[in-house]
Protein backbone atom coordinates (compact mmCIF):
# COMPACT_ATOMS: atom_id res chain seq x y z
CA UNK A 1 124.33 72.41 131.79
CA UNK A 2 126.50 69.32 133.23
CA UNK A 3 129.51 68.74 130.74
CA UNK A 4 130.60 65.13 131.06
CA UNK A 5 134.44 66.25 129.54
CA UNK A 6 135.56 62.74 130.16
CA UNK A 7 135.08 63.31 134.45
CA UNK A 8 131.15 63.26 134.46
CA UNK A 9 128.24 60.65 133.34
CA UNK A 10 127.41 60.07 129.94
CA UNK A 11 123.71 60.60 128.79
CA UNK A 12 122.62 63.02 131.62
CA UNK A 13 120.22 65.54 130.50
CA UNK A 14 121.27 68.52 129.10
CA UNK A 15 119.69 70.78 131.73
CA UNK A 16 119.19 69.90 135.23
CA UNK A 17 116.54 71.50 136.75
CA UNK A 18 114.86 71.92 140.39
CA UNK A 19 112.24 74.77 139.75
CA UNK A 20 109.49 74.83 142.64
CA UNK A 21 110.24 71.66 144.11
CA UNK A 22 110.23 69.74 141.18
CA UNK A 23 113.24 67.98 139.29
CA UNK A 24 113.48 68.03 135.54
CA UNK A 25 115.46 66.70 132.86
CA UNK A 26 115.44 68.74 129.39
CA UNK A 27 117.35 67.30 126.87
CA UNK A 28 118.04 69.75 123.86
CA UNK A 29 117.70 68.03 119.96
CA UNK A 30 117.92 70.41 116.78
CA UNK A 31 117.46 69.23 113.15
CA UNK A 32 115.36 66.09 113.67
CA UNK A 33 117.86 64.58 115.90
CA UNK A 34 116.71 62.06 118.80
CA UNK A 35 118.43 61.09 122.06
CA UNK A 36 121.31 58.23 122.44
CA UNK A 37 119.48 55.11 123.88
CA UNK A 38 121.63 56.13 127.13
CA UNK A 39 119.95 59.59 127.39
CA UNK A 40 116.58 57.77 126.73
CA UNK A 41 117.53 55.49 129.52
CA UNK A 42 118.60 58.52 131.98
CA UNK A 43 115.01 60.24 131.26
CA UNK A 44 113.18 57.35 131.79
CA UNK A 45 114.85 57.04 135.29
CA UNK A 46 114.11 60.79 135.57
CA UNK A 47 110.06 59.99 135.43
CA UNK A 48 110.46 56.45 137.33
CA UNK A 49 111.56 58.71 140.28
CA UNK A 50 108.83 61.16 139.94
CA UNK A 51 110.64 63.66 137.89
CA UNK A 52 109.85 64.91 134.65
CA UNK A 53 111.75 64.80 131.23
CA UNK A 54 111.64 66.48 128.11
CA UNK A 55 112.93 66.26 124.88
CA UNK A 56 113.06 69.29 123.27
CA UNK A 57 113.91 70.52 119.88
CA UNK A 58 112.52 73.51 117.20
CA UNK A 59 109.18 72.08 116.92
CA UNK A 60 107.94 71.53 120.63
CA UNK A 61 109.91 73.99 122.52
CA UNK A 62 106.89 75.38 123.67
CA UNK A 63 106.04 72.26 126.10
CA UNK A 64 108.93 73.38 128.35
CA UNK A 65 106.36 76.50 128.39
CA UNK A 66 103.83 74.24 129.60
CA UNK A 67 105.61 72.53 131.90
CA UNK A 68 107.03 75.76 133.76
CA UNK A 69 103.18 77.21 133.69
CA UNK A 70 101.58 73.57 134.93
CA UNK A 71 104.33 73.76 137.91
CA UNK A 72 103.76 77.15 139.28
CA UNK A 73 99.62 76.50 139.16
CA UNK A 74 100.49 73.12 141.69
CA UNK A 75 101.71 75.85 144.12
């Protein structure tokens, strides 16, 4: 989980990931809440460098689920 604390970028992903050769960005939402236009712009670049992004809050959790499962079948 990067902390910006003033020293880092603003708008990276809350999680940075590299599971099984693959780079993802998971950005955590809770209560209906929906990412800055600066973390929309930061996952965007995630998937325009072959990467994948998620946005994940109470309702849809389970697609990081499917996203862990849909990487380890590519093995």
């Amino acid at each position: 989980m990067p902390a910006t604390g003033g020293y880092g970028s603003s708008g990276v992903p809350d999680f940075i990931v590299s599971y099984r050769g693959k780079f993802i960005g998971i950005e955590c939402k809770a209560n209906g809440n929906k990412p800055t236009a600066l973390q929309e712009k930061n996952l965007t670049d995630i998937k325009n460098s072959l990467g994948q992004s998620l946005v994940i809050d109470e309702t849809n959790v389970d697609m990081l689920e499917c996203l862990i499962l849909s990487s380890e079948s590519n093995i």
